[in-house]
Protein backbone atom coordinates (compact mmCIF):
# COMPACT_ATOMS: atom_id res chain seq x y z
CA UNK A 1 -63.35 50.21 83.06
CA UNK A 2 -61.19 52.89 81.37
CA UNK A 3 -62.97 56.43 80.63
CA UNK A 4 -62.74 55.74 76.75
CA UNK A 5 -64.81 52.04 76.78
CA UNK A 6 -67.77 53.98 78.54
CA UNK A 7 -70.57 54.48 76.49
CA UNK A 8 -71.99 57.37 76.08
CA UNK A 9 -76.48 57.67 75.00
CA UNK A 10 -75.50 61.09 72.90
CA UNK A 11 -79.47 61.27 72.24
CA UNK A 12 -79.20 62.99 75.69
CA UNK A 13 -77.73 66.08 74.02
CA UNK A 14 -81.22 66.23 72.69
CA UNK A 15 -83.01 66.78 76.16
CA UNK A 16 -79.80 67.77 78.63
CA UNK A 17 -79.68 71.11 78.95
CA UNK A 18 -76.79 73.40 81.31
CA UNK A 19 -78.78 73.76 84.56
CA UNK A 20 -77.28 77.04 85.26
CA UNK A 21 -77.65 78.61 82.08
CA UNK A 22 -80.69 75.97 80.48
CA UNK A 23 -78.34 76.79 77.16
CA UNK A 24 -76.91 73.78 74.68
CA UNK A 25 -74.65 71.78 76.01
CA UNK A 26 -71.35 69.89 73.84
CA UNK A 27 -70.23 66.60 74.13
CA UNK A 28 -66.02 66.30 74.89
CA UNK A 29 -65.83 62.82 73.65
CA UNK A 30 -61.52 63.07 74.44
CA UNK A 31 -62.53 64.20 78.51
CA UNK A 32 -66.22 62.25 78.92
CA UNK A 33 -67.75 65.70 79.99
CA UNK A 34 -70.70 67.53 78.82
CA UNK A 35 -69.51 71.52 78.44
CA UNK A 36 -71.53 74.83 78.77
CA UNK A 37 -69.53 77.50 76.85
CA UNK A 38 -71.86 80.19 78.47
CA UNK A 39 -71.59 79.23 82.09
CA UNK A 40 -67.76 78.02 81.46
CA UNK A 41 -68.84 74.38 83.12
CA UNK A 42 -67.49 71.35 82.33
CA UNK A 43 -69.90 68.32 83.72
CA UNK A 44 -69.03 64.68 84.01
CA UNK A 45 -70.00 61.55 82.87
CA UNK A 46 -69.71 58.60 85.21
CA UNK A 47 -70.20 55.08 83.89
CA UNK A 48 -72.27 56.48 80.95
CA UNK A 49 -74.24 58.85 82.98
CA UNK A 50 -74.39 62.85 83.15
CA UNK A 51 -73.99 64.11 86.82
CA UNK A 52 -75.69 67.60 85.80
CA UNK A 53 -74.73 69.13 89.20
CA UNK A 54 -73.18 72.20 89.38
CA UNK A 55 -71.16 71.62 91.92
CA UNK A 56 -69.52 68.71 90.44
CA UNK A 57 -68.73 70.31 87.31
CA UNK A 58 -65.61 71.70 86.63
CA UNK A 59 -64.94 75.01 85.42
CA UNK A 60 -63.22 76.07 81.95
CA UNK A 61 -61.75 79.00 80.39
């Protein structure tokens, strides 16, 4: 499956919050991730699903 036929439940940006920094968290629609702007995270979504770990997430400028 490529990343851009995954579907994505964007109701979860209702309830998902960073774990680090419990702040809002974006949706990156072009990368599949789910960004924190204040903890500079970037966190995946496999096969539709968030992987809120931090140590999975990748880090942004």
């Amino acid at each position: 499956m490529k990343k851009s036929d995954q579907k994505v439940d964007l109701s979860l940006l209702d309830i998902l919050v960073c774990p680090l920094t419990k702040g809002p968290l974006k949706y990156d629609k072009d990368r599949l991730e789910l960004i924190s702007e204040k903890a500079k995270l970037a966190f995946p979504i496999e096969d539709g699903i968030p992987i809120m770990l931090i140590d999975k997430a990748r880090k942004i400028k």
